[in-house]
Protein backbone atom coordinates (compact mmCIF):
# COMPACT_ATOMS: atom_id res chain seq x y z
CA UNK A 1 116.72 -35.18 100.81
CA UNK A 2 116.90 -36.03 104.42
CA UNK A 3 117.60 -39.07 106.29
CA UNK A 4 115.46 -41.11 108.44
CA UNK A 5 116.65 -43.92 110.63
CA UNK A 6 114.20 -46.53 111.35
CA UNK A 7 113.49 -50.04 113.46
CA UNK A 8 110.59 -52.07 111.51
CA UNK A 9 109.25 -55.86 111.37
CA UNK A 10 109.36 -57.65 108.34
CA UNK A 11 106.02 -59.74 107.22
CA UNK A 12 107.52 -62.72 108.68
CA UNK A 13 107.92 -60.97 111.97
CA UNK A 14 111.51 -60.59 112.05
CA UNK A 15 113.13 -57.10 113.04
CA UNK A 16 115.34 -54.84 111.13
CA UNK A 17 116.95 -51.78 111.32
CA UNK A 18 118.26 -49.26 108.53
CA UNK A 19 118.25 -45.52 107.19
CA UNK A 20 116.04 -44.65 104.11
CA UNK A 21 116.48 -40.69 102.41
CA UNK A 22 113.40 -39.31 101.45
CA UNK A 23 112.28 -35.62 101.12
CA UNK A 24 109.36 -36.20 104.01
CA UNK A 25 108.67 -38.45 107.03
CA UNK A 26 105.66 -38.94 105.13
CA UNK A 27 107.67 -39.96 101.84
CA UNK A 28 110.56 -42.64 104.20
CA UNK A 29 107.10 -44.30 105.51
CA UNK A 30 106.09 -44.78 102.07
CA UNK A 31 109.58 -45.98 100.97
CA UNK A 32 109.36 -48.14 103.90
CA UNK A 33 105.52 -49.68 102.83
CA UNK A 34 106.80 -50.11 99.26
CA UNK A 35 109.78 -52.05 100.61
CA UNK A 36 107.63 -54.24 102.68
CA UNK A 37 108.52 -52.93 106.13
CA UNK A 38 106.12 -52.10 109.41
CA UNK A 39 108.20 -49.38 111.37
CA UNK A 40 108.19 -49.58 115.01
CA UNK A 41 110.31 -46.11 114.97
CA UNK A 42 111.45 -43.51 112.78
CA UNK A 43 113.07 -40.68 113.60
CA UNK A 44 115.15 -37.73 111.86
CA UNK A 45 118.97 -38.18 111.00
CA UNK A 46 121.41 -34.91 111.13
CA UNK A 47 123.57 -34.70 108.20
CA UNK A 48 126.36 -36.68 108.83
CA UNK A 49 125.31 -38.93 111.09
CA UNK A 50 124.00 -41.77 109.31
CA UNK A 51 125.50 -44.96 110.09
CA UNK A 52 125.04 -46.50 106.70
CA UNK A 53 122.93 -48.57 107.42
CA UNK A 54 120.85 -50.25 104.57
CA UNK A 55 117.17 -51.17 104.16
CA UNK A 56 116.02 -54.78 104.17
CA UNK A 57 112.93 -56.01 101.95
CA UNK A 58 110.08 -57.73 103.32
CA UNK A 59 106.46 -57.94 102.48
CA UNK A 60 103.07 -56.08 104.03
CA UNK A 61 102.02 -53.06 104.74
CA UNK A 62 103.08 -50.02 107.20
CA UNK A 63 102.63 -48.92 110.60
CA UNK A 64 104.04 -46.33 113.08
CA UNK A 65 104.77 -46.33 116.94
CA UNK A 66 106.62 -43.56 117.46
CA UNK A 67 106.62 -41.13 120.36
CA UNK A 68 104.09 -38.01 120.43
CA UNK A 69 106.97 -35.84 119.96
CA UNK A 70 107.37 -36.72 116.31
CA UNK A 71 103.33 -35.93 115.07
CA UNK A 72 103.39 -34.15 111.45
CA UNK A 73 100.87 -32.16 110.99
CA UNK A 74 97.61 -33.19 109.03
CA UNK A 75 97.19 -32.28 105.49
CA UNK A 76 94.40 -29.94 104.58
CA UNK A 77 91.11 -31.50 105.51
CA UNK A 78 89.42 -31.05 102.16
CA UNK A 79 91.95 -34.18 101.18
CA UNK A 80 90.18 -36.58 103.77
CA UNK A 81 86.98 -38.26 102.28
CA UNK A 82 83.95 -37.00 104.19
CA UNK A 83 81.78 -39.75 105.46
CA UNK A 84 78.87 -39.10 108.31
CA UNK A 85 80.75 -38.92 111.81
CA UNK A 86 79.97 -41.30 114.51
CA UNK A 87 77.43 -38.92 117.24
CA UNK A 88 76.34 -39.12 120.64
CA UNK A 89 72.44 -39.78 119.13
CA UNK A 90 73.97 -42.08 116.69
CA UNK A 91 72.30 -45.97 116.49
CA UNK A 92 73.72 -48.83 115.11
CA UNK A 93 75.99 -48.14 112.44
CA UNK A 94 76.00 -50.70 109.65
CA UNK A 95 78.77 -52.26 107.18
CA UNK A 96 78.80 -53.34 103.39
CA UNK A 97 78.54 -57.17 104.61
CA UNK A 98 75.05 -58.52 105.87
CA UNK A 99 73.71 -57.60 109.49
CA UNK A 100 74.42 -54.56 111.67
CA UNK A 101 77.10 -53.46 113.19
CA UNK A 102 77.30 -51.70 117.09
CA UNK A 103 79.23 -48.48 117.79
CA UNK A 104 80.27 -51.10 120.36
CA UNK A 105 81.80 -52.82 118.41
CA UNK A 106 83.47 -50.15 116.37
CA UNK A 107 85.08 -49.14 119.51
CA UNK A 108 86.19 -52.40 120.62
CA UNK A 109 87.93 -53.06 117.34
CA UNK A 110 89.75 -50.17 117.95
CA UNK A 111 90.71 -50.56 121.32
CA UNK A 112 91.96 -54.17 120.09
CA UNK A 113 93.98 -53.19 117.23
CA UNK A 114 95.45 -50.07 119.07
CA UNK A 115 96.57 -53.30 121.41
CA UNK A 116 98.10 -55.23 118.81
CA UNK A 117 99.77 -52.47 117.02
CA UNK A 118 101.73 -51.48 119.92
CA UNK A 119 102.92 -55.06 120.33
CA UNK A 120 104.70 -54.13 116.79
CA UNK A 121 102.34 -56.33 114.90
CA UNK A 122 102.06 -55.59 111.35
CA UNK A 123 98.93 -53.88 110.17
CA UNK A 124 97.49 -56.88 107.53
CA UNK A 125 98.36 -59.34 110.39
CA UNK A 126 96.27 -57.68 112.87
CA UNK A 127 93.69 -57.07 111.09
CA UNK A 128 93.38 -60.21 109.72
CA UNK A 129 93.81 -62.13 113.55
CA UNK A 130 91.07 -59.76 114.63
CA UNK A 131 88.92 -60.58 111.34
CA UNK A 132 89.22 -64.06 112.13
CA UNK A 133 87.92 -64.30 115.62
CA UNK A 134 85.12 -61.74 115.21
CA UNK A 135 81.61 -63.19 115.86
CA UNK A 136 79.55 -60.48 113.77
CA UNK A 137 79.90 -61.64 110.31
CA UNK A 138 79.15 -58.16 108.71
CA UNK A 139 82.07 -56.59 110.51
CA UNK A 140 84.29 -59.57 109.92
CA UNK A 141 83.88 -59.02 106.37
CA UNK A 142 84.79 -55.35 106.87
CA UNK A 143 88.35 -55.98 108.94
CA UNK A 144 89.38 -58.79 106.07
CA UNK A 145 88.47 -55.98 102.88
CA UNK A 146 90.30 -53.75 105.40
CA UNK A 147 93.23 -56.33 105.55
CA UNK A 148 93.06 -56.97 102.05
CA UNK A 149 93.12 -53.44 100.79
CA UNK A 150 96.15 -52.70 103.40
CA UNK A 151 98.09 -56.03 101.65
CA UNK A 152 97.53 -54.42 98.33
CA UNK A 153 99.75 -50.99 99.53
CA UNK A 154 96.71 -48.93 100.40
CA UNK A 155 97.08 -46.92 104.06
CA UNK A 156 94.63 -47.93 106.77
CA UNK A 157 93.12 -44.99 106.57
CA UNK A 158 92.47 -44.95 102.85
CA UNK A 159 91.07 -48.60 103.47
CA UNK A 160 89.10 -47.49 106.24
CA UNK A 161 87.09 -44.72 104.06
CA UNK A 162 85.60 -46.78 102.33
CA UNK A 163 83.16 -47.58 104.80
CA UNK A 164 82.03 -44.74 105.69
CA UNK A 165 78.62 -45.53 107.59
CA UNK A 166 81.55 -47.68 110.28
CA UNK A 167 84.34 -44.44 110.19
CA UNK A 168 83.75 -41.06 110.07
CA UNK A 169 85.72 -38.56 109.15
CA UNK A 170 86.91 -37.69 112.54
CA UNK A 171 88.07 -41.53 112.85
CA UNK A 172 89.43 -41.29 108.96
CA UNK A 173 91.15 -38.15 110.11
CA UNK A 174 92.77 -39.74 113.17
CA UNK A 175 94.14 -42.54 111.56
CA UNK A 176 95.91 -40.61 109.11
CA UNK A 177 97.64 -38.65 111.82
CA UNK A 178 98.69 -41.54 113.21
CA UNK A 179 100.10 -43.21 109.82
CA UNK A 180 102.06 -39.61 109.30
CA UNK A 181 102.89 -38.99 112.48
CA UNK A 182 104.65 -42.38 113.13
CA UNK A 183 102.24 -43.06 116.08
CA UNK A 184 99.10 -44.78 115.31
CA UNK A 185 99.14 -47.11 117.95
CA UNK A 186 99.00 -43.86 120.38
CA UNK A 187 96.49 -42.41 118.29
CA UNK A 188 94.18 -45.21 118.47
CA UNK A 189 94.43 -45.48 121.83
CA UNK A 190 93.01 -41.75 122.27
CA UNK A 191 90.44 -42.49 119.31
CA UNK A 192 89.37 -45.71 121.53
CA UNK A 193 89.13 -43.81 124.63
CA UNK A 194 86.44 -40.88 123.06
CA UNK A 195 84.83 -43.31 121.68
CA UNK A 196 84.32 -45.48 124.91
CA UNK A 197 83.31 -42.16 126.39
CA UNK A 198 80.57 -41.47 123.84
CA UNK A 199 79.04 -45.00 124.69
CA UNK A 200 79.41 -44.32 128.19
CA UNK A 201 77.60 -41.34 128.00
CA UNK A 202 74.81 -42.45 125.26
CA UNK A 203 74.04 -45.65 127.78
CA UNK A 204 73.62 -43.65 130.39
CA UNK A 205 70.82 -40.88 128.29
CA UNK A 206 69.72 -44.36 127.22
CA UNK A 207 68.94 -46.03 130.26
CA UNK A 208 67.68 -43.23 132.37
CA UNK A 209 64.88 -42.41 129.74
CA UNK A 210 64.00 -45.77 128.83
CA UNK A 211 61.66 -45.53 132.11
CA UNK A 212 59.73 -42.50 131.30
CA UNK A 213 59.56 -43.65 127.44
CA UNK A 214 57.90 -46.85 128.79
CA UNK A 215 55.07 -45.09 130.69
CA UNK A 216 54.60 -42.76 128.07
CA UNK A 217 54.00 -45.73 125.71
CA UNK A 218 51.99 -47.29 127.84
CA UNK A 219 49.76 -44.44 128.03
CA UNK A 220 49.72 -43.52 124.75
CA UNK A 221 48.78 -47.72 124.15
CA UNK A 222 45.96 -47.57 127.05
CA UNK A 223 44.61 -44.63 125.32
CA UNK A 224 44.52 -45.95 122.25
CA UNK A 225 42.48 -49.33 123.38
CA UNK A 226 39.90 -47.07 125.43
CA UNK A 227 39.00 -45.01 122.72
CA UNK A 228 39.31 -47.86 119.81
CA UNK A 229 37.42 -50.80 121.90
CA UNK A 230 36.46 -49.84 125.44
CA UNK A 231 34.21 -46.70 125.46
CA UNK A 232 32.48 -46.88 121.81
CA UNK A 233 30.11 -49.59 123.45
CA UNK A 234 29.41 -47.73 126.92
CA UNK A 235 28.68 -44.79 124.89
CA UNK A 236 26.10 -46.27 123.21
CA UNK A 237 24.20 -47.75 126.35
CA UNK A 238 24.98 -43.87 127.58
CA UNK A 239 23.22 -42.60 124.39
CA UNK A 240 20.25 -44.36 125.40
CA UNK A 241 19.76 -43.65 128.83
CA UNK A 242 20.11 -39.83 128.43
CA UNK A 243 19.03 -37.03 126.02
CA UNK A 244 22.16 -34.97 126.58
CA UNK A 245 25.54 -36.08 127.92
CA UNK A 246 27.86 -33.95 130.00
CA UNK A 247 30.46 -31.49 127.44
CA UNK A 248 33.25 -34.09 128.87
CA UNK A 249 31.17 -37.16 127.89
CA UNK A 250 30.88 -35.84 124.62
CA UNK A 251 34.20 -34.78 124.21
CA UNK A 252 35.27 -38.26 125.01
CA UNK A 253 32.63 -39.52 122.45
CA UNK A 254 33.78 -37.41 119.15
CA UNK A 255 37.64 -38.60 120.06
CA UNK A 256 36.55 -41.96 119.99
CA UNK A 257 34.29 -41.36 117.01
CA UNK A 258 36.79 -39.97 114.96
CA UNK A 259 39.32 -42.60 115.81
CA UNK A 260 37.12 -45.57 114.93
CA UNK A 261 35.56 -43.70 111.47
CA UNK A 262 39.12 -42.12 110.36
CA UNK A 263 41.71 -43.68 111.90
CA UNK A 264 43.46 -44.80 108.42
CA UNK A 265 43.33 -40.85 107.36
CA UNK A 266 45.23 -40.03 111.14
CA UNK A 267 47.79 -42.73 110.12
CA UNK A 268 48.47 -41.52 106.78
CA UNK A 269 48.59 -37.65 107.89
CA UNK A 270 50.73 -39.15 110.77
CA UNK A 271 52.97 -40.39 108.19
CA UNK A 272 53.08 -37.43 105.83
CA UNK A 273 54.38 -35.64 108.93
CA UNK A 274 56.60 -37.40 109.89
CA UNK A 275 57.94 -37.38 106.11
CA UNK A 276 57.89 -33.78 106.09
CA UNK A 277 59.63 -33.20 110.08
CA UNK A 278 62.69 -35.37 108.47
CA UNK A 279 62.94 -33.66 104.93
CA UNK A 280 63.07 -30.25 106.80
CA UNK A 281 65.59 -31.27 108.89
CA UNK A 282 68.00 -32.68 106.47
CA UNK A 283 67.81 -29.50 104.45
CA UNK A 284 70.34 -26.80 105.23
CA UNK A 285 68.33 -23.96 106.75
CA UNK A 286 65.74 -26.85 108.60
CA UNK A 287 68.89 -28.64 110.39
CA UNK A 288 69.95 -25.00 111.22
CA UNK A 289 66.83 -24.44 112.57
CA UNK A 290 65.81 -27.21 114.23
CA UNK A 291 69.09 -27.02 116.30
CA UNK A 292 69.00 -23.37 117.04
CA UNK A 293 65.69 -24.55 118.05
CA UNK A 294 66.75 -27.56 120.34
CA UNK A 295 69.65 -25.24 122.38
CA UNK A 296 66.88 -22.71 123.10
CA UNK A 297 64.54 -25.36 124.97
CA UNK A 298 63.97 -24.91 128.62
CA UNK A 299 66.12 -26.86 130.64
CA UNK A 300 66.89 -29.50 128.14
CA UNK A 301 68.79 -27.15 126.42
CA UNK A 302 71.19 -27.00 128.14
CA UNK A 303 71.67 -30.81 128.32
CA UNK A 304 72.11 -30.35 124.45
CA UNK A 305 74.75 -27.33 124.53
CA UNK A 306 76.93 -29.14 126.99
CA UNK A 307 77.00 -32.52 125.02
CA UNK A 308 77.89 -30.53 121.81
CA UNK A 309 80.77 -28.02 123.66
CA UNK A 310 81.76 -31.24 125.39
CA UNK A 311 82.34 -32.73 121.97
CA UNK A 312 83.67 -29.86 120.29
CA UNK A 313 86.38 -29.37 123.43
CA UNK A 314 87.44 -33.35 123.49
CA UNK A 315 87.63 -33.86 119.78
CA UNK A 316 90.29 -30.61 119.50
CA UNK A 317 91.86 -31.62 121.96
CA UNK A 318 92.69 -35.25 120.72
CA UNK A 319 93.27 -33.65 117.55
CA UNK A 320 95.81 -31.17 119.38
CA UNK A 321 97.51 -33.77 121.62
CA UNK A 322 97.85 -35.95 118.62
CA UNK A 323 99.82 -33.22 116.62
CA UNK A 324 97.14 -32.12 114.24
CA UNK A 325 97.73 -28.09 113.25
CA UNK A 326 94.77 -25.93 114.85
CA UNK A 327 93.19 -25.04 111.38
CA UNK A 328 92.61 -28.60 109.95
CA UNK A 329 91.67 -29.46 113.27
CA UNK A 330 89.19 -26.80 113.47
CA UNK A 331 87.83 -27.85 109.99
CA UNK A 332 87.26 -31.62 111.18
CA UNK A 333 85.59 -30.55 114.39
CA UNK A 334 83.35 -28.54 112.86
CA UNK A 335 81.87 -31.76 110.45
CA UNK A 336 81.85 -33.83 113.58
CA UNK A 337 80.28 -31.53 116.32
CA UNK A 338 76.72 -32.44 115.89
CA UNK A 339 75.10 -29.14 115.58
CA UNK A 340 74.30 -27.26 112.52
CA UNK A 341 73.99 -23.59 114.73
CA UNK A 342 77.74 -24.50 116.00
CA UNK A 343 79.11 -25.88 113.31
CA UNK A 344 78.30 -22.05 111.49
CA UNK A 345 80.12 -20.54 114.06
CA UNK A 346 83.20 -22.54 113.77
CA UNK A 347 83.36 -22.35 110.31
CA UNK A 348 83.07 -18.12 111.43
CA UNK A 349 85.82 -19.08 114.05
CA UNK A 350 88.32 -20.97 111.55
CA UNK A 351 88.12 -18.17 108.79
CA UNK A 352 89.21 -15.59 111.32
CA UNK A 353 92.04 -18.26 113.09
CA UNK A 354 92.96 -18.34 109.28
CA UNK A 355 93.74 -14.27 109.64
CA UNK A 356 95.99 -14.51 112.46
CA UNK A 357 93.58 -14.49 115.69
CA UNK A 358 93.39 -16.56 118.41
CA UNK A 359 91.82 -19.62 119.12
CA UNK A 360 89.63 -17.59 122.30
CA UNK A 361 88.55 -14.21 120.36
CA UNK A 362 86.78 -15.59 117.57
CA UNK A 363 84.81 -18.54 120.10
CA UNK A 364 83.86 -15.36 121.95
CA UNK A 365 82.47 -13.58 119.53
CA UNK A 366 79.98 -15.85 118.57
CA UNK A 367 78.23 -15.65 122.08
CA UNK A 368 77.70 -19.47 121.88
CA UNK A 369 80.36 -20.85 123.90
CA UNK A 370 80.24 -19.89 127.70
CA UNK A 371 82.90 -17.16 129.33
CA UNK A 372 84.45 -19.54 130.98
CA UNK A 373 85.36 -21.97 128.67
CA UNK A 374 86.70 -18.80 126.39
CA UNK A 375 88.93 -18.21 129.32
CA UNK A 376 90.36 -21.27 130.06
CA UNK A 377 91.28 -21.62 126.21
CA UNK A 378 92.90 -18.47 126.11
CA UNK A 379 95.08 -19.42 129.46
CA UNK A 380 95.97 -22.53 127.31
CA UNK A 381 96.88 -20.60 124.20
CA UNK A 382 99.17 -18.44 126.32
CA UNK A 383 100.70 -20.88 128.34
CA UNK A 384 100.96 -23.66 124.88
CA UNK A 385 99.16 -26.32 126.97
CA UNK A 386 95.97 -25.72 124.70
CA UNK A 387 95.74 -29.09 124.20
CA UNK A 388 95.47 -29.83 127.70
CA UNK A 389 93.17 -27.61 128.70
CA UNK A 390 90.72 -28.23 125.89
CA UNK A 391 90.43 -31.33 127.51
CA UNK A 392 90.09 -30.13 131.07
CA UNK A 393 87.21 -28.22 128.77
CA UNK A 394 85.67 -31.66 127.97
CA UNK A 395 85.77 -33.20 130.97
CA UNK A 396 84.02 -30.17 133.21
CA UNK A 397 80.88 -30.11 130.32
CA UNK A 398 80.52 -33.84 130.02
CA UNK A 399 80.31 -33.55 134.06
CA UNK A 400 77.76 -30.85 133.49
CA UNK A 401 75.69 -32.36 130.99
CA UNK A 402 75.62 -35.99 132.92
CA UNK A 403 74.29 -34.13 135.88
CA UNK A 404 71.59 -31.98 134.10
CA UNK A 405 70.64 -35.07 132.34
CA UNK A 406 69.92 -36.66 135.62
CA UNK A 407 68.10 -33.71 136.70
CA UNK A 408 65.90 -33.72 133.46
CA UNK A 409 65.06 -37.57 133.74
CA UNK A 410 64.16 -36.72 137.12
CA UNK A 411 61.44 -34.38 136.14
CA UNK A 412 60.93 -36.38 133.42
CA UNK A 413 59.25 -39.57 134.56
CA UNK A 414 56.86 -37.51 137.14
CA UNK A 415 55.72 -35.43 134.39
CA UNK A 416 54.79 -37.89 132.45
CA UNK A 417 52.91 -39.89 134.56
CA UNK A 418 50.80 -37.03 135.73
CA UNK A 419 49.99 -35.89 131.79
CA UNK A 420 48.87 -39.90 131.88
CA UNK A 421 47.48 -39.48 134.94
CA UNK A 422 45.21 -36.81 134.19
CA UNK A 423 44.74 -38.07 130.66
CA UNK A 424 43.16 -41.81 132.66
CA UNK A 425 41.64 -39.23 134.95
CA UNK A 426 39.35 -37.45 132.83
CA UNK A 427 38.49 -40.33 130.85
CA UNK A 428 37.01 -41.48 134.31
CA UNK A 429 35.24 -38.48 134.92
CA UNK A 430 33.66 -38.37 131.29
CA UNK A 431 32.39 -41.89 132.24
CA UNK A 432 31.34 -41.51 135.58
CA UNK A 433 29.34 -37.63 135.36
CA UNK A 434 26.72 -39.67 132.91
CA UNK A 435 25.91 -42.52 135.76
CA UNK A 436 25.15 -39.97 138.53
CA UNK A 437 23.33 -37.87 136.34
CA UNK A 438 21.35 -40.71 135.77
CA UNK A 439 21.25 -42.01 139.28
CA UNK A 440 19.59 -38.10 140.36
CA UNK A 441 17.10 -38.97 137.36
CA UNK A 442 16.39 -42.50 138.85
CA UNK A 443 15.85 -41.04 142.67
């Protein structure tokens, strides 16, 4: 047995102080939640130096705000539940109550409960002031269950899980480092901060392609009118003023033609596509493919490997930093990267870390993950700043990505119009070859 000295809150709010033996840090925090207590600090006692101390009962829950120094390392990931993880592409996430929830406002719970936490406020009592002034009402009734779970003895975490659409596993899996680690207001801090990043990041995609998504729209809706409602009747006074239209004309005429005679055949074959594009992808070897498929793309593909090494670099590293051991890690990153393709290779990466190798031989290996990134991992591994340089990692491929993004959307709206352009353009043509073919017969 070992002995833990602690400084805690009881329910009420008043502060305490006392030793408590248990075999773990993991097993004094539980002693502590059983006894009612929210620990501000726990640390180790040599044997010998106790000051005899005793505990204090109070009522609640737990929490943790000790130093970095103290992280535990997380238990073997196959314990954590494993919910879908929050990604860049991700849209609104929704709760169990009624209504839908932001990733916004995911993160800003977060960042507001890290804030309370390290004011030493009990866990049920900051959930439940947060629950209480949240506007949404489906992710107010998600922070009370939350509180109320947490006031029966469950961990945050545990309560947490059980929305799983709201926390993935990498935000499950941060959280319970925290709890063990005696540092969850530090830990939620860093979980607050990647996920403020990620909505950084997905408002900016979002708002420099919203332009070229409205003219392609547009186009696609002008079409759509021309051939449906504009043209059929000018084709027919064309039909009767010449024997043989122009190959555009024509062209021009069978598009409309078919649109107006089979149009609920184009929207049903539309549909089954669409069915069939999503059922391939969710299957193993079609999400495999399909993002194989989207790193290979011209140009864009390269916006997509950067956002996924970004990820892959950030999320180890917060994982590091927070004390997390590199092969658990490894195993969370890999369910929360985002790509199928990478996700393979990791798995391929962790099973050789598992032997003995390095973090940087294995990554190489693969020949997904650029030379210089191996590099700078493998000066962190030797130097035991890997933590710090994943996230130098992170940084310099978010940086890349944001800036081939830009240069994508700035191809992107040009091209666009011109395919609309010449689409318009032709359409003119096909209407205007008949009239001076019949303005030659005329003269």
């Amino acid at each position: 047995m070992a002995t833990f000295r602690y400084e805690a809150r009881e329910a009420g709010g008043a502060a305490t102080s006392g030793t408590v033996e248990a075999e773990s840090r993991q097993g004094a925090l539980d002693a502590l939640a059983r006894r009612g207590l929210f620990p501000s600090n726990l640390s180790s006692v040599a044997p010998g130096k106790s000051n005899g101390t005793g505990d204090k009962n109070g009522t609640g829950g737990q929490n943790g705000a000790e130093g970095r120094s103290g992280a535990a390392s997380l238990p073997a990931a196959a314990s954590i539940p494993a919910p879908a993880a929050l990604r860049i592409v991700d849209g609104p996430a929704t709760g169990s109550g009624r209504g839908r929830i932001s990733r916004k406002e995911v993160t800003a719970f977060t960042r507001e409960l890290a804030t309370l936490l390290a004011a030493t406020i009990p866990i049920p009592s900051a959930l439940e002031g947060l629950g209480s002034e949240e506007e949404n009402p489906a992710l107010r009734d998600v922070i009370l269950r939350t509180a109320s779970a947490v006031r029966r003895g469950e961990p945050l975490s545990a309560a947490l899980a059980a929305h799983p659409r709201l926390f993935g596993r990498f935000f499950i899996s941060m959280v319970r480092v925290g709890e063990e680690s005696g540092a969850l207001d530090h830990v939620l801090v860093d979980l607050a901060d990647i996920l403020e990043r990620e909505d950084e990041i997905r408002g900016e995609v979002l708002g420099a392609v919203a332009y070229p998504c409205f003219v392609l729209g547009l186009g696609v809706l002008t079409t759509f009118i021309l051939l449906g409602f504009v043209l059929p009747r000018l084709f027919g006074m064309l039909e009767g003023m010449l024997d043989v239209l122009p190959l555009p004309t024509r062209i021009l005429l069978d598009a409309s033609t078919f649109l107006q005679t089979r149009w609920p055949w184009l929207l049903v074959a539309l549909a089954a596509a669409w069915a069939g594009l999503r059922w391939y992808r969710r299957s193993p070897a079609g999400a495999l493919q399909w993002d194989t498929w989207k790193l290979k793309i011209p140009v864009v593909g390269a916006v997509f490997r950067s956002a996924a090494l970004g990820r892959f670099a950030r999320t180890l590293g917060i994982l590091a930093k927070s004390g997390v051991s590199l092969l658990p890690a490894l195993d969370i990153v890999r369910h929360t990267i985002g790509n199928r393709l990478l996700e393979v290779a990791i798995e391929k990466v962790t099973e050789e870390t598992r032997g003995g190798d390095s973090l940087a031989a294995p990554l190489k290996r693969t020949g997904l993950f650029p030379a210089t990134l191996v590099q700078m991992l493998a000066v962190g591994e030797e130097s035991g700043k890997l933590d710090e340089m994943l996230l130098r990692v992170a940084s310099i491929e978010e940086r890349q990505m944001r800036a081939r993004s830009r240069t994508v959307i700035s191809l992107l709206a040009p091209a666009l119009i011109l395919v609309v352009g010449a689409f318009v353009g032709f359409i003119v043509i096909a209407l205007l070859l008949p009239i001076f073919r019949m303005s030659q017969v005329v003269r």
